[in-house]
C-alpha atoms as a PDB file:
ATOM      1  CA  UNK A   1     -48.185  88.593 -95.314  1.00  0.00           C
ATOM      2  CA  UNK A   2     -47.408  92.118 -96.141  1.00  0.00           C
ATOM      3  CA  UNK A   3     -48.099  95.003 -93.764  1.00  0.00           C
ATOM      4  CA  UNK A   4     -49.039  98.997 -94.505  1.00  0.00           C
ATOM      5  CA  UNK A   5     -46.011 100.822 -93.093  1.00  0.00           C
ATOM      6  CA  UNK A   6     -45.848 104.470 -92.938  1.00  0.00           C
ATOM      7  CA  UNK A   7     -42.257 104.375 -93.357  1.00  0.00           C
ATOM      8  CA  UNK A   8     -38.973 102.557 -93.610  1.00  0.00           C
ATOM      9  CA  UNK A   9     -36.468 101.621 -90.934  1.00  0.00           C
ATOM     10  CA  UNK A  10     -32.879 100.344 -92.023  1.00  0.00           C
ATOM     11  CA  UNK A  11     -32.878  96.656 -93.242  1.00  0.00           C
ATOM     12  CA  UNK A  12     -29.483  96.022 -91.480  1.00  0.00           C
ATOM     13  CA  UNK A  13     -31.595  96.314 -87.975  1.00  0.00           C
ATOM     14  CA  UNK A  14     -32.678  93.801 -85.818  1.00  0.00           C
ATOM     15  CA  UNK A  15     -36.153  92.951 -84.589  1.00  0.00           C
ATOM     16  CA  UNK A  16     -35.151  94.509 -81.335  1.00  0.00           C
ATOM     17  CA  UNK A  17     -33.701  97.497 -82.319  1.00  0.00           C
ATOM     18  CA  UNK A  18     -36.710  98.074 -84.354  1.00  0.00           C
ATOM     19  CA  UNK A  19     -38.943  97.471 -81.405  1.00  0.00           C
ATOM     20  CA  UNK A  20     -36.636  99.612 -79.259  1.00  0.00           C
ATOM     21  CA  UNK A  21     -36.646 102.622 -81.543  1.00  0.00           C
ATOM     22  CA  UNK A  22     -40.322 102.514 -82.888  1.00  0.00           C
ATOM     23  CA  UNK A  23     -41.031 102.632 -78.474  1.00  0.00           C
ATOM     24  CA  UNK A  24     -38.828 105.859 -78.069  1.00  0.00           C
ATOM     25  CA  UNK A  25     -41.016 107.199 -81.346  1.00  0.00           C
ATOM     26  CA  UNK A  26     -44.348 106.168 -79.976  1.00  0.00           C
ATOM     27  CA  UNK A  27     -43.275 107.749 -76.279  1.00  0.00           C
ATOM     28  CA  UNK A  28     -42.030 111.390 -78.005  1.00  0.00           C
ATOM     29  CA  UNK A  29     -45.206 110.774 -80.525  1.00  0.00           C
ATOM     30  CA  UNK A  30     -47.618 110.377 -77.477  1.00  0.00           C
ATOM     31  CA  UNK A  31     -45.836 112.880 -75.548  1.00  0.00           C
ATOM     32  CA  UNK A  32     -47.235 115.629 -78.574  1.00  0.00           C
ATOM     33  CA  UNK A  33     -50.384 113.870 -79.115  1.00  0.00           C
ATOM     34  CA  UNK A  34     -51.743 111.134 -77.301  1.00  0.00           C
ATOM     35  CA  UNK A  35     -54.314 110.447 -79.619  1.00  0.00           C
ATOM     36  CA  UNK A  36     -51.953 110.215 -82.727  1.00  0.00           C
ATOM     37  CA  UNK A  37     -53.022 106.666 -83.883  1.00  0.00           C
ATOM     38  CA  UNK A  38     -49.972 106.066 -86.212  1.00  0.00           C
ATOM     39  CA  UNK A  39     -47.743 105.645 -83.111  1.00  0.00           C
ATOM     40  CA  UNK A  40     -50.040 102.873 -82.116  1.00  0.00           C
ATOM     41  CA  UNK A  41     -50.253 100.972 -85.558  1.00  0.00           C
ATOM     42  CA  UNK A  42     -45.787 101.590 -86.141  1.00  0.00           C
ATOM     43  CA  UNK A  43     -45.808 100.007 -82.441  1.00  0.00           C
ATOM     44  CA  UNK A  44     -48.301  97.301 -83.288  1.00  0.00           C
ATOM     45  CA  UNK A  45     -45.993  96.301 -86.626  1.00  0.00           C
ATOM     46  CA  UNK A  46     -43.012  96.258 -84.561  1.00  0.00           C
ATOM     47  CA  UNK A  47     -44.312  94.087 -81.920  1.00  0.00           C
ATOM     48  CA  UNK A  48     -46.098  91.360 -84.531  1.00  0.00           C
ATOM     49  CA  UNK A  49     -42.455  91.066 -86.286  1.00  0.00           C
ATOM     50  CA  UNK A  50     -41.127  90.515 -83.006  1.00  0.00           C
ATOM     51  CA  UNK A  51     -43.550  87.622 -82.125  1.00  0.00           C
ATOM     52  CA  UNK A  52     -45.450  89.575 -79.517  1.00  0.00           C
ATOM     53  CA  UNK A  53     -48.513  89.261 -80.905  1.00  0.00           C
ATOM     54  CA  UNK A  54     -50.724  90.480 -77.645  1.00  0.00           C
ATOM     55  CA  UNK A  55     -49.087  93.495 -77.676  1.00  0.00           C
ATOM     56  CA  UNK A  56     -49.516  93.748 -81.467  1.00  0.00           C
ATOM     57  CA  UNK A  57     -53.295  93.711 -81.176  1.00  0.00           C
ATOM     58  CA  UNK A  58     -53.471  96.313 -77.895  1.00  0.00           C
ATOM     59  CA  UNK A  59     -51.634  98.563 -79.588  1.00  0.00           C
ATOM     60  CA  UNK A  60     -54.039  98.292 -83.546  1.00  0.00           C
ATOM     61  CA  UNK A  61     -56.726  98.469 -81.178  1.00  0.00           C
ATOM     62  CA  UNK A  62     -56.015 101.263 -79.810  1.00  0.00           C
ATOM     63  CA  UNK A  63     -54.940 102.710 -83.217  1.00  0.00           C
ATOM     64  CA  UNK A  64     -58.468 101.474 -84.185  1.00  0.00           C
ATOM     65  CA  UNK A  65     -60.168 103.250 -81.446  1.00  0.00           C
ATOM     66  CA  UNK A  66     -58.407 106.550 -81.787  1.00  0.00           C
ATOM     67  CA  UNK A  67     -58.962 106.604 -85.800  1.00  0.00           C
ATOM     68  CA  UNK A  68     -61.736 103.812 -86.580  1.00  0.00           C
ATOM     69  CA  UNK A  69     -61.529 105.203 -90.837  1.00  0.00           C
ATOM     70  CA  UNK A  70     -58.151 104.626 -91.298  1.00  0.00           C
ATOM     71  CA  UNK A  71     -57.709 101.629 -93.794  1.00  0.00           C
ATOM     72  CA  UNK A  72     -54.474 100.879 -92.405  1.00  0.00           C
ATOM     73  CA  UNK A  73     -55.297 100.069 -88.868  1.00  0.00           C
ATOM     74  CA  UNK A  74     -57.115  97.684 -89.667  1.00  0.00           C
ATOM     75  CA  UNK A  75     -55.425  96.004 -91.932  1.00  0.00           C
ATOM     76  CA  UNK A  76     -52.377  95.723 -89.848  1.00  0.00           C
ATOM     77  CA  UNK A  77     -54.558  94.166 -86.893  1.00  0.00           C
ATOM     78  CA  UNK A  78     -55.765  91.766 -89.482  1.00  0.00           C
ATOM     79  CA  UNK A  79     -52.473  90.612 -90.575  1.00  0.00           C
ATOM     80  CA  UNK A  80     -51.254  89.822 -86.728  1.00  0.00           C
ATOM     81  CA  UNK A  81     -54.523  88.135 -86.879  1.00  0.00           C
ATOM     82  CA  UNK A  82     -53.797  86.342 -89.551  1.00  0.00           C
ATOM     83  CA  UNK A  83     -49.973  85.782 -87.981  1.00  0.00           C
ATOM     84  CA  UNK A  84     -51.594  84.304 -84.483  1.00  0.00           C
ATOM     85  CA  UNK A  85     -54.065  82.123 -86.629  1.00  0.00           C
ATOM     86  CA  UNK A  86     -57.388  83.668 -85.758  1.00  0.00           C
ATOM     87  CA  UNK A  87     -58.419  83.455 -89.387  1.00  0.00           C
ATOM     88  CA  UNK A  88     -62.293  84.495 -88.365  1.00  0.00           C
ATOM     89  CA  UNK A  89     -60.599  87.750 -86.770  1.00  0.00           C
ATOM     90  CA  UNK A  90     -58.210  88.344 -89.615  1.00  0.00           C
ATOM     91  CA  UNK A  91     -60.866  87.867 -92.292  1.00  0.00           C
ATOM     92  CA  UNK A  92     -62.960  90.367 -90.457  1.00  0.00           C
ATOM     93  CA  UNK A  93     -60.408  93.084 -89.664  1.00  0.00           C
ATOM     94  CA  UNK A  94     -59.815  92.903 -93.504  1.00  0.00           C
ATOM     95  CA  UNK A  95     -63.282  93.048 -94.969  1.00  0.00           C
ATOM     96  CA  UNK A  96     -63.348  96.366 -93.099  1.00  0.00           C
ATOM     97  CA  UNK A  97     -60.399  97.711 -94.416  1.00  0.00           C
ATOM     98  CA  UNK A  98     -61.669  96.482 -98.198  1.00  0.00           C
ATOM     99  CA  UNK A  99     -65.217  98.377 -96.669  1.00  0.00           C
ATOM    100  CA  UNK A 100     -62.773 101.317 -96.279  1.00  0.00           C
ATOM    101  CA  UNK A 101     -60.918 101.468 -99.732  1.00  0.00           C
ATOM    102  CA  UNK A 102     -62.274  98.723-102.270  1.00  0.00           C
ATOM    103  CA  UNK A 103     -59.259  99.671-104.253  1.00  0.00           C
ATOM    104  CA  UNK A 104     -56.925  98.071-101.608  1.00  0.00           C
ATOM    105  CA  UNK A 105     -55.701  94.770-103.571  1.00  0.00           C
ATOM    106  CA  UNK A 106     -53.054  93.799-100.955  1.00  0.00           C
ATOM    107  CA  UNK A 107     -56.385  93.747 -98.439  1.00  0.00           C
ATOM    108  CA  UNK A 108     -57.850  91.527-100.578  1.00  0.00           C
ATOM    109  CA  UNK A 109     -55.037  89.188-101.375  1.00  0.00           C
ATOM    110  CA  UNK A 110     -54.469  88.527 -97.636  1.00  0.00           C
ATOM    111  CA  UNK A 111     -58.282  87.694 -97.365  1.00  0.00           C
ATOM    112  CA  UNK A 112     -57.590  85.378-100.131  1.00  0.00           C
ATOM    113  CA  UNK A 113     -54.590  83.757 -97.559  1.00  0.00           C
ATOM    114  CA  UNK A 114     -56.652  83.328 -94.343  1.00  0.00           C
ATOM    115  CA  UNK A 115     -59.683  81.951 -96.455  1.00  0.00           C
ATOM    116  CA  UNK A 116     -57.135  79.218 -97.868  1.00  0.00           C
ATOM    117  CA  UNK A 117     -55.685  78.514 -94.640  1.00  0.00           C
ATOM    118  CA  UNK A 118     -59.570  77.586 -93.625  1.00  0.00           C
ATOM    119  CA  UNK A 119     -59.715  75.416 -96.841  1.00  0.00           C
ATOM    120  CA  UNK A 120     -62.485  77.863 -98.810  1.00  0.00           C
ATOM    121  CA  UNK A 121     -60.873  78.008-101.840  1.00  0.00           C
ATOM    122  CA  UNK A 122     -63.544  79.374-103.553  1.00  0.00           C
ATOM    123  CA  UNK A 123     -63.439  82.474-101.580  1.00  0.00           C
ATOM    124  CA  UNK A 124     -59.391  82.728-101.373  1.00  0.00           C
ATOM    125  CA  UNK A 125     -59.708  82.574-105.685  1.00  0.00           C
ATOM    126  CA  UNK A 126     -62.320  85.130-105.791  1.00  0.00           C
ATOM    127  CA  UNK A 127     -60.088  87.254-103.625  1.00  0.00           C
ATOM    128  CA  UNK A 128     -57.053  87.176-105.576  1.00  0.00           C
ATOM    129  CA  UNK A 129     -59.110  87.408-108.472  1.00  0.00           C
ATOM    130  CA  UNK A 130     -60.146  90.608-107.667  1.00  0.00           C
ATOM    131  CA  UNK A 131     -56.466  91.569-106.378  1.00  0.00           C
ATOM    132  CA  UNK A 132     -54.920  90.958-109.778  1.00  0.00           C
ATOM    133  CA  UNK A 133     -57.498  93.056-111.201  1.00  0.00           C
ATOM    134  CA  UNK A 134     -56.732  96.038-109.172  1.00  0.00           C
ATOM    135  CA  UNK A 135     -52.890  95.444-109.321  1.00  0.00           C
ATOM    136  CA  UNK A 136     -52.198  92.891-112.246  1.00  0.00           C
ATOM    137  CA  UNK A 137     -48.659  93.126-111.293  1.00  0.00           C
ATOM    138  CA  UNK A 138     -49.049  91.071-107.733  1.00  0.00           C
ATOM    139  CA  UNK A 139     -47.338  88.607-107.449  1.00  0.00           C
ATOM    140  CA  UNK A 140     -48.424  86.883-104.678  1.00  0.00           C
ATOM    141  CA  UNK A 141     -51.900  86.850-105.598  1.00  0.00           C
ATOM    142  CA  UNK A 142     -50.687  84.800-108.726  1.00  0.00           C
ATOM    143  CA  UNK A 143     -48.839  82.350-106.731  1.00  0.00           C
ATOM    144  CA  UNK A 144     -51.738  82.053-104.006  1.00  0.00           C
ATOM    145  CA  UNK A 145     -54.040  81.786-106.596  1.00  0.00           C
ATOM    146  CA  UNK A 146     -52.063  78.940-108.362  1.00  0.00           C
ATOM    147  CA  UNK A 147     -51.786  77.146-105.071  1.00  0.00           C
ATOM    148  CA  UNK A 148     -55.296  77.437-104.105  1.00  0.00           C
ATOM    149  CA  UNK A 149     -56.259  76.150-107.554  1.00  0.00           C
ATOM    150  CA  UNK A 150     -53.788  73.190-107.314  1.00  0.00           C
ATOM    151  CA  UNK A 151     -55.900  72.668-103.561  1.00  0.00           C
ATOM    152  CA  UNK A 152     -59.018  72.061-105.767  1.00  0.00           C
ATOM    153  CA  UNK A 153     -57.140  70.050-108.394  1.00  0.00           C
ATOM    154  CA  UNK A 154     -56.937  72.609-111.096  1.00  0.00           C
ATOM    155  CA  UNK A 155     -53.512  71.577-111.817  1.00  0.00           C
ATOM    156  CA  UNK A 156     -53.472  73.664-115.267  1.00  0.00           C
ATOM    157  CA  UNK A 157     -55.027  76.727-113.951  1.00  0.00           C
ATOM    158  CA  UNK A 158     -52.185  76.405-111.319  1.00  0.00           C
ATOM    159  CA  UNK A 159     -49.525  76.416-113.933  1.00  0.00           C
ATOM    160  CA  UNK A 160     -51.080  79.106-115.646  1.00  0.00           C
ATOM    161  CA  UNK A 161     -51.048  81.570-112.489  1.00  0.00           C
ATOM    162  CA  UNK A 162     -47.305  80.619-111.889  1.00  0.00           C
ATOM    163  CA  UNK A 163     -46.211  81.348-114.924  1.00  0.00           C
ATOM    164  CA  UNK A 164     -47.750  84.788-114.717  1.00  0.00           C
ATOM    165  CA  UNK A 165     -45.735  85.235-111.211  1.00  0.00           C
ATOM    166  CA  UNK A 166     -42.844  84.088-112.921  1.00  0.00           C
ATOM    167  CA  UNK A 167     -42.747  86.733-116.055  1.00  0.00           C
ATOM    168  CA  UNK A 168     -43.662  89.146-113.289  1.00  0.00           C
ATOM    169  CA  UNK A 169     -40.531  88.052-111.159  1.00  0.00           C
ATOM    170  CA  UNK A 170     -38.265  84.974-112.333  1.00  0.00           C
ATOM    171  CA  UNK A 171     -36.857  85.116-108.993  1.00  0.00           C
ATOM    172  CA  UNK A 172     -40.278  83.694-107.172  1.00  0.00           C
ATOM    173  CA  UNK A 173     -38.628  80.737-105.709  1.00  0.00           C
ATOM    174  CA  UNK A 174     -42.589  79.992-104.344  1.00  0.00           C
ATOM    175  CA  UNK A 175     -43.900  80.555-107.758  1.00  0.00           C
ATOM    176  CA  UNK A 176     -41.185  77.313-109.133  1.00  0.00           C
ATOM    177  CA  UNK A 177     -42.452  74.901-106.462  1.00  0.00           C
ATOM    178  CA  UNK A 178     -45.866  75.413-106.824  1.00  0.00           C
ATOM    179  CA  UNK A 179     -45.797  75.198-110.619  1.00  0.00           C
ATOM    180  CA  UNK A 180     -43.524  72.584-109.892  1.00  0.00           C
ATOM    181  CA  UNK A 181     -46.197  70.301-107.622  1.00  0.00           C
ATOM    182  CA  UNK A 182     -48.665  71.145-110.896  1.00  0.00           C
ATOM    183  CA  UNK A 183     -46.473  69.475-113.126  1.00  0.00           C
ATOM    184  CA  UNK A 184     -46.124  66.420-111.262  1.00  0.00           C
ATOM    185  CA  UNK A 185     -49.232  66.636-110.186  1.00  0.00           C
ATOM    186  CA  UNK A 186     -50.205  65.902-113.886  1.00  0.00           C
ATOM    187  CA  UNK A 187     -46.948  63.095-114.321  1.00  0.00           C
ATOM    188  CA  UNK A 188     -44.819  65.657-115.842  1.00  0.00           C
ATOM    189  CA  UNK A 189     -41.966  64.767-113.943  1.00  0.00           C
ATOM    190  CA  UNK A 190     -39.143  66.511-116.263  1.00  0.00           C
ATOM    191  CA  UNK A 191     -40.515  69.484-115.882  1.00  0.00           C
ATOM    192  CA  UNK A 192     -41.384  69.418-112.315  1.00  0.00           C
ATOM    193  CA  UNK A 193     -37.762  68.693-111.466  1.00  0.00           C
ATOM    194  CA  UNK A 194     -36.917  71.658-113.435  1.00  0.00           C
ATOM    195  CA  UNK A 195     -38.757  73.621-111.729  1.00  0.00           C
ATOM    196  CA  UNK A 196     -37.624  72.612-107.983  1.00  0.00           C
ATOM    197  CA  UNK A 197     -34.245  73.049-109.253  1.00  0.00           C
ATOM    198  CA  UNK A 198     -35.057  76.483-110.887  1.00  0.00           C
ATOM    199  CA  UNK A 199     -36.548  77.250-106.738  1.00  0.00           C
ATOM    200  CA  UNK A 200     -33.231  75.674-105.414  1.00  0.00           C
ATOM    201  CA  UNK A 201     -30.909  78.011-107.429  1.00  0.00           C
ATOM    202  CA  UNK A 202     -32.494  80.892-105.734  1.00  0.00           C
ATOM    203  CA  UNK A 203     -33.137  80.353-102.216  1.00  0.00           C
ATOM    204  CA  UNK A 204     -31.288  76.918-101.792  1.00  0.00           C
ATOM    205  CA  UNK A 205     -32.872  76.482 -98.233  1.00  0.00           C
ATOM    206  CA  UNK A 206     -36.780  75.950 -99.501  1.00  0.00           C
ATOM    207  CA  UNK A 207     -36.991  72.228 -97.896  1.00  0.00           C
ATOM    208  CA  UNK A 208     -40.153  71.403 -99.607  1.00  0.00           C
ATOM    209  CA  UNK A 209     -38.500  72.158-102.953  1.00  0.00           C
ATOM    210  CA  UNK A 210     -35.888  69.217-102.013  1.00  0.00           C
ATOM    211  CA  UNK A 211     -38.407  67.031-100.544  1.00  0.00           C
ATOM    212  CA  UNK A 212     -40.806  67.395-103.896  1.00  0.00           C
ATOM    213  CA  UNK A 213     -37.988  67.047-106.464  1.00  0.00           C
ATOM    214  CA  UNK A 214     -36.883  63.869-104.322  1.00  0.00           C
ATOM    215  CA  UNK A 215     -40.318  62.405-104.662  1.00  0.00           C
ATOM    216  CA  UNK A 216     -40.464  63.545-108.616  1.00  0.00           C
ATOM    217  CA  UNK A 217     -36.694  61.866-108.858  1.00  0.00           C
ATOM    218  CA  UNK A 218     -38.098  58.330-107.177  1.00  0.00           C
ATOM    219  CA  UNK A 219     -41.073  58.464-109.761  1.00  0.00           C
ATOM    220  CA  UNK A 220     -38.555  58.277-112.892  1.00  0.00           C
ATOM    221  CA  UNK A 221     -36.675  55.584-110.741  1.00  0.00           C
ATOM    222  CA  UNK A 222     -33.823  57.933-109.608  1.00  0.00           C
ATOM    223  CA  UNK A 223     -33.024  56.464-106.655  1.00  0.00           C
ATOM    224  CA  UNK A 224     -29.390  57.987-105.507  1.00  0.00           C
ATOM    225  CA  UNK A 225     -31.081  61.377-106.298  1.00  0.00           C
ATOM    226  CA  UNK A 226     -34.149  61.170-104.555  1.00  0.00           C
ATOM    227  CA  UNK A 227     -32.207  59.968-101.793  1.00  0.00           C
ATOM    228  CA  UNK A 228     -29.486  62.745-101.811  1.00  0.00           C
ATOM    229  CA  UNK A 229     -32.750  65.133-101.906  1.00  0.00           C
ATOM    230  CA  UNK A 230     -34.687  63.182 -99.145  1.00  0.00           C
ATOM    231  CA  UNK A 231     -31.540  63.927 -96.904  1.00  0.00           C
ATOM    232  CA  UNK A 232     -31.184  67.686 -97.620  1.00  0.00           C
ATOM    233  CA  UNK A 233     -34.667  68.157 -96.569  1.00  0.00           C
ATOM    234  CA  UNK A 234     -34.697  66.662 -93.637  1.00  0.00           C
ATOM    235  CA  UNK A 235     -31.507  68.548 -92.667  1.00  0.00           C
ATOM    236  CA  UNK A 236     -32.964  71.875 -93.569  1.00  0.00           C
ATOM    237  CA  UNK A 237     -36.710  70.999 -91.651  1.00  0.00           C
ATOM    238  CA  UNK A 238     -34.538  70.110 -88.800  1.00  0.00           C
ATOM    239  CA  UNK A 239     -32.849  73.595 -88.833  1.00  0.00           C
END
């Protein structure tokens, strides 16, 4: 789930040093203006990647009341929404942001997420339809997409979406399993495995790229393997 940030912090820093330093920049921010609603929203992002999702939403909501036009606010209150599982909320704090600036396709794709997580497909497709069209370059509107469509049993539509993530990124580790469940959704097992191995080579802790290439392995009668692969899932679920 991506959010709007108005700027960068060092990668290197931890959740609470983040949260410590965006605080002493929301108290000298306030201190100038205490109606400056980025200070809220930066303080809001720092506590929903910290967990504290309460605080997340006092702090948009106060960014919200202070400056209700601004696309961003509520778009970031919709992702911790979207983070604490109020997908009615997150939906809605969305559609306003799309209300906002229809051009937004990041707005859209995370729509498309929380209408998925509900199980309307329909909607989630239109949504990342209408992502890709504003930004044909992303990539996680493909892969949702795919994955939504392999929800509703489109298994070739799937593989058609993840292999347009794919050219876009051949590093989309979630782009390999999903196209990877497609083809052995549809018995091609060969080139499922491929695929789950292709997601294994880059990020080698994806358990559900084990598990799935273990269950493709048993189906061609590869026992040892799907055993080995059962075993390194269950490790990494564990972890």
């Amino acid at each position: 789930m991506q959010k709007v940030l108005w700027y960068t912090l060092p990668a290197d820093w931890s959740i609470v040093r983040r949260v410590r330093f965006i605080r002493q920049l929301k108290s000298k921010a306030l201190a100038i203006d205490p109606k400056l609603a980025a200070a809220y929203s930066h303080l809001g992002i720092a506590h929903d990647q910290n967990g504290e999702y309460d605080k997340a939403i006092e702090d948009h909501s106060k960014a919200i009341y202070i400056n209700a036009d601004s696309v961003g606010v509520y778009y970031n209150r919709g992702s911790t929404y979207n983070d604490m599982g109020e997908y009615d909320k997150a939906i809605e704090d969305y559609s306003k942001a799309i209300a906002i600036n229809p051009k937004l396709a990041v707005a859209y794709s995370n729509r498309g997420e929380s209408y998925a997580i509900k199980g309307k497909y329909d909607k989630a497709i239109e949504d990342y339809s209408k992502a890709i069209t504003i930004d044909p370059k992303l990539i996680s509107a493909y892969c949702n997409r795919g994955f939504a469509h392999i929800n509703k049993g489109d298994f070739s539509m799937a593989i058609e979406d993840c292999s347009k993530a794919i050219a876009i990124d051949p590093k989309c580790a979630d782009a390999y399993v999903y196209r990877g469940y497609a083809y052995h959704s549809n018995g091609e097992y060969d080139k499922a495995i491929e695929d789950y191995s292709k997601a294994i080579a880059i990020n080698p802790k994806i358990a559900t790229a084990y598990n799935n290439r273990g269950i493709a392995y048993r189906a061609k009668g590869e026992y040892e393997k799907a055993a080995t692969d059962d075993g390194i899932s269950r490790s990494l679920s564990q972890k």
